[in-house]
Protein backbone atom coordinates (compact mmCIF):
# COMPACT_ATOMS: atom_id res chain seq x y z
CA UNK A 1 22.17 -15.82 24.46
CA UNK A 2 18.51 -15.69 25.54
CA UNK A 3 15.92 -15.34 22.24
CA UNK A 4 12.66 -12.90 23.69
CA UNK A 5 10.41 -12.99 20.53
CA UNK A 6 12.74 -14.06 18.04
CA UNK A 7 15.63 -12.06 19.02
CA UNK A 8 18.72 -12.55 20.20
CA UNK A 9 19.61 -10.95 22.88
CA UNK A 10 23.25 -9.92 23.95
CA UNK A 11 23.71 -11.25 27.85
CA UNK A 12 26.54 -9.39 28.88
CA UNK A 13 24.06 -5.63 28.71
CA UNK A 14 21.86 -4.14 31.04
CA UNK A 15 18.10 -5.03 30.56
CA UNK A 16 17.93 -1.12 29.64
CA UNK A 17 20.31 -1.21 26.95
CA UNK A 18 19.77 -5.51 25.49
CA UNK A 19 16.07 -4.92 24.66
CA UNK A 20 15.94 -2.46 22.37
CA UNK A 21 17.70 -4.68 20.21
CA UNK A 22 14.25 -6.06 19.64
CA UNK A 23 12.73 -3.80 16.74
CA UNK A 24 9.91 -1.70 17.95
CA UNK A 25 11.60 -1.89 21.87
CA UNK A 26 13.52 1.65 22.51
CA UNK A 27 15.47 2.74 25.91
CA UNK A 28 12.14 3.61 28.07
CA UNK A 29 9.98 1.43 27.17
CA UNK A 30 12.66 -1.25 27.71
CA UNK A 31 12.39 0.48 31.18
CA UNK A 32 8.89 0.36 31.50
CA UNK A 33 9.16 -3.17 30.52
CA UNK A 34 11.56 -4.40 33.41
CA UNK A 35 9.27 -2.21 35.95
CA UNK A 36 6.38 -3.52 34.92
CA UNK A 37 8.34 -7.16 35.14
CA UNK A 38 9.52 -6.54 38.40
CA UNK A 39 13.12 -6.42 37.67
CA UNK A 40 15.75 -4.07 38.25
CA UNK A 41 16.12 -2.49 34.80
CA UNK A 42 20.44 -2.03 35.46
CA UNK A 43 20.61 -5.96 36.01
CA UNK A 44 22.73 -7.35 33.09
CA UNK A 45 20.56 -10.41 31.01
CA UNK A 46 23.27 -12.85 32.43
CA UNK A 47 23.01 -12.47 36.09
CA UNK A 48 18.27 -13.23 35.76
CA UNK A 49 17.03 -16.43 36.32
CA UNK A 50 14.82 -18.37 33.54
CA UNK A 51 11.90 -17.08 35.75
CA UNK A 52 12.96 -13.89 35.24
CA UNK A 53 13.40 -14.35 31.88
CA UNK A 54 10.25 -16.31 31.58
CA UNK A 55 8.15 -13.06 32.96
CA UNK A 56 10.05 -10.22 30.75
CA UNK A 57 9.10 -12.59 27.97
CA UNK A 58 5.43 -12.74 28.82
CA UNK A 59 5.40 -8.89 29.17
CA UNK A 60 6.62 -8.37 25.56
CA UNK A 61 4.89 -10.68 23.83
CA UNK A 62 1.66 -9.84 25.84
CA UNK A 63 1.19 -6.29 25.67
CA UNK A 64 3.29 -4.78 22.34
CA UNK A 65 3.29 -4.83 18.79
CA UNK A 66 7.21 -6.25 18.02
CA UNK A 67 9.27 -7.50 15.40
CA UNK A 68 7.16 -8.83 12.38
CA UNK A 69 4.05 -7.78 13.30
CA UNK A 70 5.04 -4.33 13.99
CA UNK A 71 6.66 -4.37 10.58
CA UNK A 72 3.75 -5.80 8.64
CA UNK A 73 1.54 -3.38 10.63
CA UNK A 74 3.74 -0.36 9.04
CA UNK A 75 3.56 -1.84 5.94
CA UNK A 76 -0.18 -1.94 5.57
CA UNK A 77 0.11 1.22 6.42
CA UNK A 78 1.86 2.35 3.53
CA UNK A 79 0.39 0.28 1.22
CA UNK A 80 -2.95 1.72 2.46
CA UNK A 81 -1.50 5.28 1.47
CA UNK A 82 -0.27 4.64 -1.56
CA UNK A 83 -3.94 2.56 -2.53
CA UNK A 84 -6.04 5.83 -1.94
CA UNK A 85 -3.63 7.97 -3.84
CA UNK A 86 -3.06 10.83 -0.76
CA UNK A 87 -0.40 13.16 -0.82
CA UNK A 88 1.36 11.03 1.70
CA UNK A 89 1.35 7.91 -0.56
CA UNK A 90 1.88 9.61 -3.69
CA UNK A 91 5.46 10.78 -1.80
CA UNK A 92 6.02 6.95 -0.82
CA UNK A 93 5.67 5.80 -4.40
CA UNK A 94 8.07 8.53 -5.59
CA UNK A 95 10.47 8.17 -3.29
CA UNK A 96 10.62 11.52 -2.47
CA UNK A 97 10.41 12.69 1.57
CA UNK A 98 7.19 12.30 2.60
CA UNK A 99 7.17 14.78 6.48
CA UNK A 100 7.76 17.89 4.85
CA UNK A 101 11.19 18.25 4.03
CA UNK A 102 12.53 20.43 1.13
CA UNK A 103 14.21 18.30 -1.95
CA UNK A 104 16.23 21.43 -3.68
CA UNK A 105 19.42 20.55 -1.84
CA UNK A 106 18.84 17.75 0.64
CA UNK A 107 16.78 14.25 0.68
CA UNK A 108 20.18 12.40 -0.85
CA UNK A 109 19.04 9.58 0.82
CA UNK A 110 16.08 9.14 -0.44
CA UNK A 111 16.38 10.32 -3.69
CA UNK A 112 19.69 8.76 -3.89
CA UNK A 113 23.26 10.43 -4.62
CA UNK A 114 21.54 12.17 -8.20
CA UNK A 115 23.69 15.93 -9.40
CA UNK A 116 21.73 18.01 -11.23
CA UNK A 117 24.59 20.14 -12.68
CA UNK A 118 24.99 22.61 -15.09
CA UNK A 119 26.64 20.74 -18.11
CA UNK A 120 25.86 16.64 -17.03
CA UNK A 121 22.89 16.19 -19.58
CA UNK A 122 24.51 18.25 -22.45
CA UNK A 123 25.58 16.71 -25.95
CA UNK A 124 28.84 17.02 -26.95
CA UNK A 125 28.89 18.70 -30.63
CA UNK A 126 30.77 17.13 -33.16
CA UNK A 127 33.60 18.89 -34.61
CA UNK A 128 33.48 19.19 -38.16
């Protein structure tokens, strides 16, 4: 299995399909990518040459933000957010969703499986 950028990636897929197992690499600009490499974007990773290889490697790691920095670029982000307090941020630190969505009845997964019922936080009385 080659390794573009830390990755490895599967050889038996198309060029179209293997690099978007790199994170920040979806389906067209894994296109755009083999285009701009000068391969045939439905050639499988097996059947290129370490030339070929060689050049889609140079592409990605010239031209994109990919794997950790990508990540660490998202996370400054965030942090940046939550560090001025804006409305955004303030959603991030509460774990609640931050593009608008409502939180009566959805946002399970990011609020986590909580039920609100009727009777859950009640004390039982004692019988006497």
């Amino acid at each position: 299995m080659p390794r573009i950028a830390g990755v490895e990636i599967p050889e038996q897929k198309k060029i179209e399909f293997a690099l978007p197992y790199i994170y920040g690499i979806g389906r067209s600009l894994a296109r755009k990518i083999a285009t701009s490499a000068g391969l045939d974007a439905n050639k499988k990773i097996s059947g290129l040459t370490p030339d070929e290889l060689n050049r889609l490697r140079a592409v990605i790691e010239g031209g994109f933000s990919i794997e950790g920095d990508l990540r660490r670029e998202i996370r400054t982000n965030i942090k940046r957010l939550k560090d001025i307090k804006t409305y955004r941020g303030m959603r991030h630190i509460r774990n609640l969703p931050v593009h608008g969505q409502r939180t009566k009845t959805n946002s399970r997964t990011r609020r986590g499986n909580v039920r609100h019922t009727m009777g859950s936080g009640k004390r039982k009385l004692d019988k006497k």
